[in-house]
Protein backbone atom coordinates (compact mmCIF):
# COMPACT_ATOMS: atom_id res chain seq x y z
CA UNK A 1 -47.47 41.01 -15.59
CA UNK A 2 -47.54 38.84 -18.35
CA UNK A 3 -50.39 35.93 -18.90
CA UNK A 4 -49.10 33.01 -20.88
CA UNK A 5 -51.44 30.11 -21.76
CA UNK A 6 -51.53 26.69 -20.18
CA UNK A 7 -49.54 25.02 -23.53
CA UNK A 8 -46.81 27.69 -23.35
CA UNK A 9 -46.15 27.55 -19.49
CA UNK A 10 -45.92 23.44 -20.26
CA UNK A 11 -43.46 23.87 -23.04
CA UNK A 12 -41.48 26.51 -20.47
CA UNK A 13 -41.38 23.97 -18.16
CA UNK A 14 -40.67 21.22 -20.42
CA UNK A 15 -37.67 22.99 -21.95
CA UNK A 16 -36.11 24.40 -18.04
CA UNK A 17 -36.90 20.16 -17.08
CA UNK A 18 -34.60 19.33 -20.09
CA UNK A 19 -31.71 21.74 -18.94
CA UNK A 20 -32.41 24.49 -21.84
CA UNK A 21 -30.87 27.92 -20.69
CA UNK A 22 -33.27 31.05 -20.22
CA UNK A 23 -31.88 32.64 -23.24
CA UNK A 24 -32.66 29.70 -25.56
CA UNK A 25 -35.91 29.69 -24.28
CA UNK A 26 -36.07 33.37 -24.91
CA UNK A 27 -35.34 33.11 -28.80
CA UNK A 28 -37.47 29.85 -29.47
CA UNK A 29 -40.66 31.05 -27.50
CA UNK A 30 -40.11 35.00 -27.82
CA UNK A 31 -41.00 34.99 -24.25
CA UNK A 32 -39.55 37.65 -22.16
CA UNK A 33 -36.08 36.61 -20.05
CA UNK A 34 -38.24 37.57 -16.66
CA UNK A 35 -41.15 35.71 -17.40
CA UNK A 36 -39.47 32.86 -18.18
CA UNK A 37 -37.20 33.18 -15.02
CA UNK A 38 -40.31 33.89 -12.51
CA UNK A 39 -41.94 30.44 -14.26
CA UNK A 40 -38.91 28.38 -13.64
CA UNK A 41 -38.60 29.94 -10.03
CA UNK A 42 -42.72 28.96 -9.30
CA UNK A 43 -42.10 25.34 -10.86
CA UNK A 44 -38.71 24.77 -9.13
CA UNK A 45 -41.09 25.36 -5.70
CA UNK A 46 -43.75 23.27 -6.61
CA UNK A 47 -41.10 20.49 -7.70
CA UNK A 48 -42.13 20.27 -11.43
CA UNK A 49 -38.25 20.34 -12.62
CA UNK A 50 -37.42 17.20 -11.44
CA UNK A 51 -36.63 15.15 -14.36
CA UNK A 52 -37.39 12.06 -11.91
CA UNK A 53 -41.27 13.17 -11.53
CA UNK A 54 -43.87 13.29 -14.56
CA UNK A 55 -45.09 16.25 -15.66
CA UNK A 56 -47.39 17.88 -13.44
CA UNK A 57 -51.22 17.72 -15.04
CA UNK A 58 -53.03 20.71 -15.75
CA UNK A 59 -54.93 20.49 -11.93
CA UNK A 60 -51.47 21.24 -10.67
CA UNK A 61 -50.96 24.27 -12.59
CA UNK A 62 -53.47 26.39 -10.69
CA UNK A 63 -52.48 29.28 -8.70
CA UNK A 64 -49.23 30.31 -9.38
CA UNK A 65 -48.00 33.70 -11.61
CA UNK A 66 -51.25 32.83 -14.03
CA UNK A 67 -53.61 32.39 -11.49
CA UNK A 68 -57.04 34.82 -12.64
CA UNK A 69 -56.68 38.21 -10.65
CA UNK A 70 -59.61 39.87 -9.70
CA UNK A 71 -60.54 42.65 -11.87
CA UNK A 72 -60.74 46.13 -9.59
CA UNK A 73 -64.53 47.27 -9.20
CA UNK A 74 -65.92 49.94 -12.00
CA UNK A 75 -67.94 51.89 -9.50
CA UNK A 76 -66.87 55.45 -9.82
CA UNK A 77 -65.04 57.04 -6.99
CA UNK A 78 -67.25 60.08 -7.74
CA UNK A 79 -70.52 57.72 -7.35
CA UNK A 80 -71.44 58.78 -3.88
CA UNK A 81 -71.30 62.83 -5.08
CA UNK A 82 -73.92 62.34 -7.54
């Protein structure tokens, strides 16, 4: 899964709130087509595409498809043979 940074997830929103298509996006950004669609699909949820509202501030942005994931642990599996 792809991490984009806080100033490129507002301009993806920005751009899907002012009616750009995907593709567009796509070739300005260089953003894959999925990432961009899984973004727009999170935002439409949370209500940040209507035009009517002001753009969300960065306090709503967390969670979401860049929230931090937990790293796995680095204990070996072979830790408890030694």
């Amino acid at each position: 899964m792809e991490r984009l940074k806080m100033q490129l997830v507002e301009e993806i929103i920005h751009r899907l709130r002012s009616d750009q298509s995907e593709r567009s996006i796509v070739a300005d950004l260089g953003v894959a087509r999925g990432t961009i669609r899984r973004y727009g699909q999170w935002a439409q949820e949370r209500g940040f595409l209507d035009p009517a509202r002001p753009m969300p501030s960065p306090e709503e942005y967390t969670g979401g498809p860049f929230a931090a994931q937990q790293r796995s642990s680095n204990v070996s599996s072979v830790e408890p043979f030694r």
